[in-house]
C-alpha atoms as a PDB file:
ATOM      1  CA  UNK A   1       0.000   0.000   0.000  1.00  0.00           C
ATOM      2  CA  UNK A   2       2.730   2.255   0.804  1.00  0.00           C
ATOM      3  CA  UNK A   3       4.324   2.206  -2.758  1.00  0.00           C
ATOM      4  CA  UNK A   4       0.707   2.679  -4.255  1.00  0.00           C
ATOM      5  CA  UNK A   5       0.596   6.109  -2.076  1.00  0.00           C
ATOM      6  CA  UNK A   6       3.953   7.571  -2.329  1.00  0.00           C
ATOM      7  CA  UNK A   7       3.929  10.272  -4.837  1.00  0.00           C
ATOM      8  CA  UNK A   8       0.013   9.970  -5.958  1.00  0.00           C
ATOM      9  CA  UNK A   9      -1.493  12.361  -4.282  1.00  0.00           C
ATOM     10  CA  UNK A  10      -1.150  16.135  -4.875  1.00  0.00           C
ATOM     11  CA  UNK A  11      -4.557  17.559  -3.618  1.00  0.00           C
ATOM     12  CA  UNK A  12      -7.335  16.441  -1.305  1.00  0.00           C
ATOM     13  CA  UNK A  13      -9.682  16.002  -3.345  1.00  0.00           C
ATOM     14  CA  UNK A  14      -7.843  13.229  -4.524  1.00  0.00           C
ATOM     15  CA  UNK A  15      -8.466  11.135  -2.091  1.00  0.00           C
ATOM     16  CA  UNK A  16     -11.380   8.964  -3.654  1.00  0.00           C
ATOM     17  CA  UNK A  17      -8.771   8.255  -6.885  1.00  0.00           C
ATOM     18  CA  UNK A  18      -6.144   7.157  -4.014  1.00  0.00           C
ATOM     19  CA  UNK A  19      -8.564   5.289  -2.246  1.00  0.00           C
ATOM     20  CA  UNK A  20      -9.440   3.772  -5.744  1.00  0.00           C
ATOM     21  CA  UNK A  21      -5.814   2.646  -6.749  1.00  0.00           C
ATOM     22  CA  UNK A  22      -5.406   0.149  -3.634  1.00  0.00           C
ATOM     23  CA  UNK A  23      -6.428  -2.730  -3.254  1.00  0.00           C
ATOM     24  CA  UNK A  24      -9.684  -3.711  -1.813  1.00  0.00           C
ATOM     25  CA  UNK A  25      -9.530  -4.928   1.335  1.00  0.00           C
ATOM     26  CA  UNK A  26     -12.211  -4.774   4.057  1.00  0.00           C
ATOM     27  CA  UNK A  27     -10.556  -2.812   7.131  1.00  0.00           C
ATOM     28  CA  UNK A  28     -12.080  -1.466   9.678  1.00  0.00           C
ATOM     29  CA  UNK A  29     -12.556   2.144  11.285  1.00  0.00           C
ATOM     30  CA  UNK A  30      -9.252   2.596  13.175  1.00  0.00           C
ATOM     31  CA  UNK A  31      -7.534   1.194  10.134  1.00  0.00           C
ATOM     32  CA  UNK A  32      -8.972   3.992   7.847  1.00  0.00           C
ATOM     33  CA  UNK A  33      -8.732   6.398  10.244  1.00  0.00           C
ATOM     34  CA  UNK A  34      -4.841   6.053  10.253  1.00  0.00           C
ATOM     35  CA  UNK A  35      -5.146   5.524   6.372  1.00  0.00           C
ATOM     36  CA  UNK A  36      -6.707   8.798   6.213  1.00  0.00           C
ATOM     37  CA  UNK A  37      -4.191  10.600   8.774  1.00  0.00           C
ATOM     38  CA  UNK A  38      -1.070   9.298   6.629  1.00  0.00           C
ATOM     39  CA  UNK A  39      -2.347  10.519   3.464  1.00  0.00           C
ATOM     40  CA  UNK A  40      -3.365  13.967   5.133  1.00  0.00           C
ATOM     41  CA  UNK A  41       0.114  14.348   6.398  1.00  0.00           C
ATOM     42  CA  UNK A  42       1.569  13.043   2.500  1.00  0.00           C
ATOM     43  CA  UNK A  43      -0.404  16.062   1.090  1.00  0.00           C
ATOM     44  CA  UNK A  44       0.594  18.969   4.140  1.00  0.00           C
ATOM     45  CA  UNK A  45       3.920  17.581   3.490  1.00  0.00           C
ATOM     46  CA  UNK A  46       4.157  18.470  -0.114  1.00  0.00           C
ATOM     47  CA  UNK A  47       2.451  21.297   0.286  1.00  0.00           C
ATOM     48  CA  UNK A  48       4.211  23.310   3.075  1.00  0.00           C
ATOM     49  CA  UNK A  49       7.578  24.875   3.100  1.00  0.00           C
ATOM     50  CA  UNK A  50       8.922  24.211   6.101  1.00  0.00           C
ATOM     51  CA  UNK A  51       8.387  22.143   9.786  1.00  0.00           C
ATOM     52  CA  UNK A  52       7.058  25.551  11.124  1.00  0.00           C
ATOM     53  CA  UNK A  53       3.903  25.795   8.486  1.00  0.00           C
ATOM     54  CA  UNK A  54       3.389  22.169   9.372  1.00  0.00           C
ATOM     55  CA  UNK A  55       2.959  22.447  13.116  1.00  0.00           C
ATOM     56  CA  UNK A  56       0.799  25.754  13.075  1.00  0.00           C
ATOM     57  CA  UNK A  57      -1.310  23.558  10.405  1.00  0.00           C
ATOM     58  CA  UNK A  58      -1.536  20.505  12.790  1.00  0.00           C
ATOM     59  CA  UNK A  59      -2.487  22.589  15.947  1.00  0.00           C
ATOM     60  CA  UNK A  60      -4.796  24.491  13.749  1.00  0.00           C
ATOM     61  CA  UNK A  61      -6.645  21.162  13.084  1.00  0.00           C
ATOM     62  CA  UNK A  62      -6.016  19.516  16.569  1.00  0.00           C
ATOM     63  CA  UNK A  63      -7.946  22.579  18.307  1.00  0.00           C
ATOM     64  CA  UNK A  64     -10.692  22.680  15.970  1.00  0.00           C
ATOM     65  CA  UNK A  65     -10.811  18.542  16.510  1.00  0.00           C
ATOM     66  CA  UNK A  66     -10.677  19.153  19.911  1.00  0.00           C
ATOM     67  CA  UNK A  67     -13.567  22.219  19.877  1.00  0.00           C
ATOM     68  CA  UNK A  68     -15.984  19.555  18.372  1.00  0.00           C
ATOM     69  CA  UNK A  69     -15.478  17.567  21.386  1.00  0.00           C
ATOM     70  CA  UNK A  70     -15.857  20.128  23.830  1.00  0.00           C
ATOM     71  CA  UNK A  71     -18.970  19.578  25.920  1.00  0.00           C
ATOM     72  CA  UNK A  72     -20.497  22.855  26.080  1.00  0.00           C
ATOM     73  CA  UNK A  73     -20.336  23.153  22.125  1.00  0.00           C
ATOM     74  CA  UNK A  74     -22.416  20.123  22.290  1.00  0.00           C
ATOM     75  CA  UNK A  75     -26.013  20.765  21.628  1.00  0.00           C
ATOM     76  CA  UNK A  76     -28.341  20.123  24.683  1.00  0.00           C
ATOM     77  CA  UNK A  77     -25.213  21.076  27.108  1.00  0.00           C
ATOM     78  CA  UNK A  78     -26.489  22.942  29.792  1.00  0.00           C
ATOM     79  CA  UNK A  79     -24.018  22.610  32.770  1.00  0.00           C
ATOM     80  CA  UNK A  80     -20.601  23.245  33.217  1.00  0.00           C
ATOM     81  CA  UNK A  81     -17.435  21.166  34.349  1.00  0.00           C
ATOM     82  CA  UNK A  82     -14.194  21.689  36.756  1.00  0.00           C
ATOM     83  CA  UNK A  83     -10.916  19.863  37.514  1.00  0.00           C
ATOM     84  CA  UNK A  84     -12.985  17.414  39.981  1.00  0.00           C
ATOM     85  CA  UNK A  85     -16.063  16.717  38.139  1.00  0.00           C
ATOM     86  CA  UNK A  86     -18.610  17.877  35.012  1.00  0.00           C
ATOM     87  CA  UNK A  87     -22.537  18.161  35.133  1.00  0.00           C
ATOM     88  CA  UNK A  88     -25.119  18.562  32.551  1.00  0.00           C
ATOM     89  CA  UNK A  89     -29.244  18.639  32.765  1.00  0.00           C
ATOM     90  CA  UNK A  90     -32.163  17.887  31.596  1.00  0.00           C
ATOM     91  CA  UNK A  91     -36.044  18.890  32.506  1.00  0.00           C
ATOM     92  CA  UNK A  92     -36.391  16.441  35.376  1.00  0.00           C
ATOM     93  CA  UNK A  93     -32.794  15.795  36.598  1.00  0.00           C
ATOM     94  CA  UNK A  94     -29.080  16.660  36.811  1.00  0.00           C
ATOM     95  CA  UNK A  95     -26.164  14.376  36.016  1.00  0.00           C
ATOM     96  CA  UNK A  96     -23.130  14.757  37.763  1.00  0.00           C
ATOM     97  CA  UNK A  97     -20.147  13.025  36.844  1.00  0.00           C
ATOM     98  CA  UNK A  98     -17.093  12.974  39.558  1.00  0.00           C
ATOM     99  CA  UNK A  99     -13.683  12.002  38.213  1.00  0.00           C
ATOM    100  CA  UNK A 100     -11.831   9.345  41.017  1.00  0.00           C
ATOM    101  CA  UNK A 101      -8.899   7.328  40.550  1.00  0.00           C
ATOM    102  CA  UNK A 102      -9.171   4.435  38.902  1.00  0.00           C
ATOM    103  CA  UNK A 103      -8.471   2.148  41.238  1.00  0.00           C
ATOM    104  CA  UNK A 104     -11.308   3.642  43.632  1.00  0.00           C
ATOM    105  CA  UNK A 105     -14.058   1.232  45.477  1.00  0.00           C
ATOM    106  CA  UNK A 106     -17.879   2.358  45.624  1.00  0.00           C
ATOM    107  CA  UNK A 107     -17.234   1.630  49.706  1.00  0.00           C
ATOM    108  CA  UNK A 108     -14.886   4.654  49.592  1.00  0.00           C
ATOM    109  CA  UNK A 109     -17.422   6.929  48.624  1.00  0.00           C
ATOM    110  CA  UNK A 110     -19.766   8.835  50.070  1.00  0.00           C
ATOM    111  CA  UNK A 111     -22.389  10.710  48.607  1.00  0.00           C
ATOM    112  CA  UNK A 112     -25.025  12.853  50.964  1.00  0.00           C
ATOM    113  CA  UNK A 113     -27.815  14.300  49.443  1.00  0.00           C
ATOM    114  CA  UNK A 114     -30.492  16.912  50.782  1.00  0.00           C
ATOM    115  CA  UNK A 115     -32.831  18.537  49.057  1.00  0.00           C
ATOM    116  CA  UNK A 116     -30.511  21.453  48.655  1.00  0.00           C
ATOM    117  CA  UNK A 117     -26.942  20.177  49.057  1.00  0.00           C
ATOM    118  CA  UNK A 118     -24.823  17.715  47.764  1.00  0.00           C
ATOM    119  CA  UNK A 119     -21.387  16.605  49.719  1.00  0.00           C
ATOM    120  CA  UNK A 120     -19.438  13.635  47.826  1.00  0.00           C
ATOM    121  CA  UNK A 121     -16.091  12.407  49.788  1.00  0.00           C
ATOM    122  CA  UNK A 122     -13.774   9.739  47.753  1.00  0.00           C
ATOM    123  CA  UNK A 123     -11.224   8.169  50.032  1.00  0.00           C
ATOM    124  CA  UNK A 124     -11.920  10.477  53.237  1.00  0.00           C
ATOM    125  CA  UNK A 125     -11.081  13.809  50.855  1.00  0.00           C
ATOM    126  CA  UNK A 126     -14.690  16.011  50.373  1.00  0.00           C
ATOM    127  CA  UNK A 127     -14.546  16.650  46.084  1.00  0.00           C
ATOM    128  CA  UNK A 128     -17.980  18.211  46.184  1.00  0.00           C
ATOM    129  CA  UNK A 129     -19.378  19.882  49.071  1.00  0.00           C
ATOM    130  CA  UNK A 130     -22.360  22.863  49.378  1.00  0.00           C
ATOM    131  CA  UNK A 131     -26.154  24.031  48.568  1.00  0.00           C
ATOM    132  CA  UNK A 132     -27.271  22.772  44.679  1.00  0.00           C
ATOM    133  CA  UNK A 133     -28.760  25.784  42.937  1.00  0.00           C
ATOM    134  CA  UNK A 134     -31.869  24.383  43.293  1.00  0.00           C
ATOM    135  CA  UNK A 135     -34.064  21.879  45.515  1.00  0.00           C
ATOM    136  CA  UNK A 136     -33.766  17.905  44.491  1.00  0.00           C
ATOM    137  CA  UNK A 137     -35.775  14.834  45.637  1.00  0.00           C
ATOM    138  CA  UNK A 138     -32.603  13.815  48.121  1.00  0.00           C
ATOM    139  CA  UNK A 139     -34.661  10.269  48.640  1.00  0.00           C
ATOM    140  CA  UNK A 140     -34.569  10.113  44.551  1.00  0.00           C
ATOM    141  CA  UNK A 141     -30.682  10.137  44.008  1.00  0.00           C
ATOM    142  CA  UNK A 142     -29.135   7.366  42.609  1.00  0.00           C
ATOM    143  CA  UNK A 143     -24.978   6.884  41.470  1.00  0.00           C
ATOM    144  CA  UNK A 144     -22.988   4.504  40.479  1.00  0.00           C
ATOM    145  CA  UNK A 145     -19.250   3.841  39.634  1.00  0.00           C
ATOM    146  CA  UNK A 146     -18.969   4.268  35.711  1.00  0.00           C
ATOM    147  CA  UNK A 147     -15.199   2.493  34.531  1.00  0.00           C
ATOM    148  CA  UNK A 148     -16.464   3.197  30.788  1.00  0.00           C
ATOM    149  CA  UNK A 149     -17.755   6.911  30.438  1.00  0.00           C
ATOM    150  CA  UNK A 150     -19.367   7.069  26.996  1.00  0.00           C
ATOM    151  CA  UNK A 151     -20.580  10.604  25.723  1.00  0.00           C
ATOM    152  CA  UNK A 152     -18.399  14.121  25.448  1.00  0.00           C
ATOM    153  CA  UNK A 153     -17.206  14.131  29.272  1.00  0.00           C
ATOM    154  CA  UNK A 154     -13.969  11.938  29.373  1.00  0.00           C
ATOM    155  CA  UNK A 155     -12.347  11.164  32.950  1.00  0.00           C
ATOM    156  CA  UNK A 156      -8.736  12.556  33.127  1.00  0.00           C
ATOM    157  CA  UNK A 157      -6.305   9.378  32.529  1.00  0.00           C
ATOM    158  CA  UNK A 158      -6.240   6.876  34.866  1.00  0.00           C
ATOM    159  CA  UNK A 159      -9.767   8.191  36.200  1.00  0.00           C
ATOM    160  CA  UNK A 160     -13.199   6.756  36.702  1.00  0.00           C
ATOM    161  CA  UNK A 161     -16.567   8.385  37.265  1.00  0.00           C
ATOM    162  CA  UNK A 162     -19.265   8.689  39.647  1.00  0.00           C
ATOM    163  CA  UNK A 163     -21.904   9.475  38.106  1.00  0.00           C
ATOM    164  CA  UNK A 164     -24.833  10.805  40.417  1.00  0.00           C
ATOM    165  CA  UNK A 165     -28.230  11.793  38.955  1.00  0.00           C
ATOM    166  CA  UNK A 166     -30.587  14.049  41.043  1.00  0.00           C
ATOM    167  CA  UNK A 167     -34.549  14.411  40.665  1.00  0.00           C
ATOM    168  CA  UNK A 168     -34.960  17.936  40.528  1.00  0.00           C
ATOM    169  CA  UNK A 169     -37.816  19.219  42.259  1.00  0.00           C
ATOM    170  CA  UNK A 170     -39.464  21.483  40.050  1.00  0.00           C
ATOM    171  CA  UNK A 171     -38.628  20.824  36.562  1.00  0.00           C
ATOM    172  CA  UNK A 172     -36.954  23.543  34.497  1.00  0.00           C
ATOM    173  CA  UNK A 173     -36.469  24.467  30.584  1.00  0.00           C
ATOM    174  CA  UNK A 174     -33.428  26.179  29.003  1.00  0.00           C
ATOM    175  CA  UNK A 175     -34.770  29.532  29.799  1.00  0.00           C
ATOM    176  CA  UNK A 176     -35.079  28.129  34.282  1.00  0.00           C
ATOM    177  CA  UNK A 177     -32.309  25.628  33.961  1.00  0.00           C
ATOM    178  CA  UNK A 178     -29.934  25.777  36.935  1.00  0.00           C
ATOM    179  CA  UNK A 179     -26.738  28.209  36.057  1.00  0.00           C
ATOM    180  CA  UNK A 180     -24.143  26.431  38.650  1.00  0.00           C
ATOM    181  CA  UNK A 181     -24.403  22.962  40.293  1.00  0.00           C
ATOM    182  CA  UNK A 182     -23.284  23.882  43.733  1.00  0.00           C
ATOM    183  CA  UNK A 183     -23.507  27.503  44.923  1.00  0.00           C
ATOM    184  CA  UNK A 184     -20.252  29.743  44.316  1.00  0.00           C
ATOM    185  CA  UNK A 185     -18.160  26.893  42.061  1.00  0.00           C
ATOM    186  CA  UNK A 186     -15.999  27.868  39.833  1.00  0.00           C
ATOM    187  CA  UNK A 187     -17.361  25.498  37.023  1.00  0.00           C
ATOM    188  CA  UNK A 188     -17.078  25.962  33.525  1.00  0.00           C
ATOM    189  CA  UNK A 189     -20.590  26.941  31.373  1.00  0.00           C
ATOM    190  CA  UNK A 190     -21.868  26.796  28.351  1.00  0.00           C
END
């Protein structure tokens, strides 16, 4: 495959006519994402002058890959995140998700819930800890540890989540969604 690329292609649109001149062979989505990759960096190779143009085009791309994944770009995002944890909501109820080291038991957590606060200690150490921007059912709070978080909130390496989800008490819309999780943080909005 290597030979059949070297030299072919000189412009992106190209790509199909690359794509046509190998061999068909049923790969799967990692392999063509790597396929992909090495023939974008063929083409930004012969088409740059120098290492310098390359990396400013790379980071250009990496931080608009990287704004696509941002959670509050996301539509339907209406929470916020921090070092320690990331929340979103919905009409009824609020997600929270609380990043803990990997190798963390449920028995070493401890989640208390009122109807207006929310403490969650990991390990003995309080991560979240004050008065929720708005009443919840306390009795209606379930969490559980999540090893495989699926969606736009990834765990820092080597990190799990707790993910809590509160029954708000009066349900809101965009317009009287909550604007903070727990009073005075210094989370991250939409």
């Amino acid at each position: 495959r290597d030979a059949a690329l070297s030299g072919v292609m000189t412009e992106p649109s190209e790509l199909s006519d690359v794509l046509a001149k190998l061999p068909w062979v049923p790969i799967g989505l990692a392999t063509a994402v790597v396929l992909f990759s090495i023939l974008g960096l063929r083409w930004l190779q012969q088409h740059t002058r120098d290492e310098d143009e390359q990396m400013a085009l790379l980071d250009k791309a990496f931080a608009e890959s990287a704004e696509e994944l941002d959670p509050a770009a996301q539509p339907g995002f209406y929470g916020g995140w921090t070092d320690e944890y990331f929340w979103n909501q919905g009409k009824e109820e609020v997600e929270v998700l609380v990043w803990v080291p990997q190798d963390t038991k449920a028995k070493e957590i401890r989640v208390d819930v009122t109807s207006t606060t929310l403490d969650v200690v990991v390990k003995g150490n309080p991560v979240i800890s004050g008065d929720l921007d708005a009443a919840v059912q306390g009795t209606e709070t379930v969490w559980y540890l999540e090893r495989d978080v699926q969606g736009s909130a990834k765990p820092p390496p080597k990190h799990i989540a707790v993910v809590i989800t509160l029954q708000k008490k009066m349900s809101t819309d965009p317009k009287t969604h909550w604007t903070c999780l727990i009073n005075g943080d210094d989370s991250r909005k939409a």
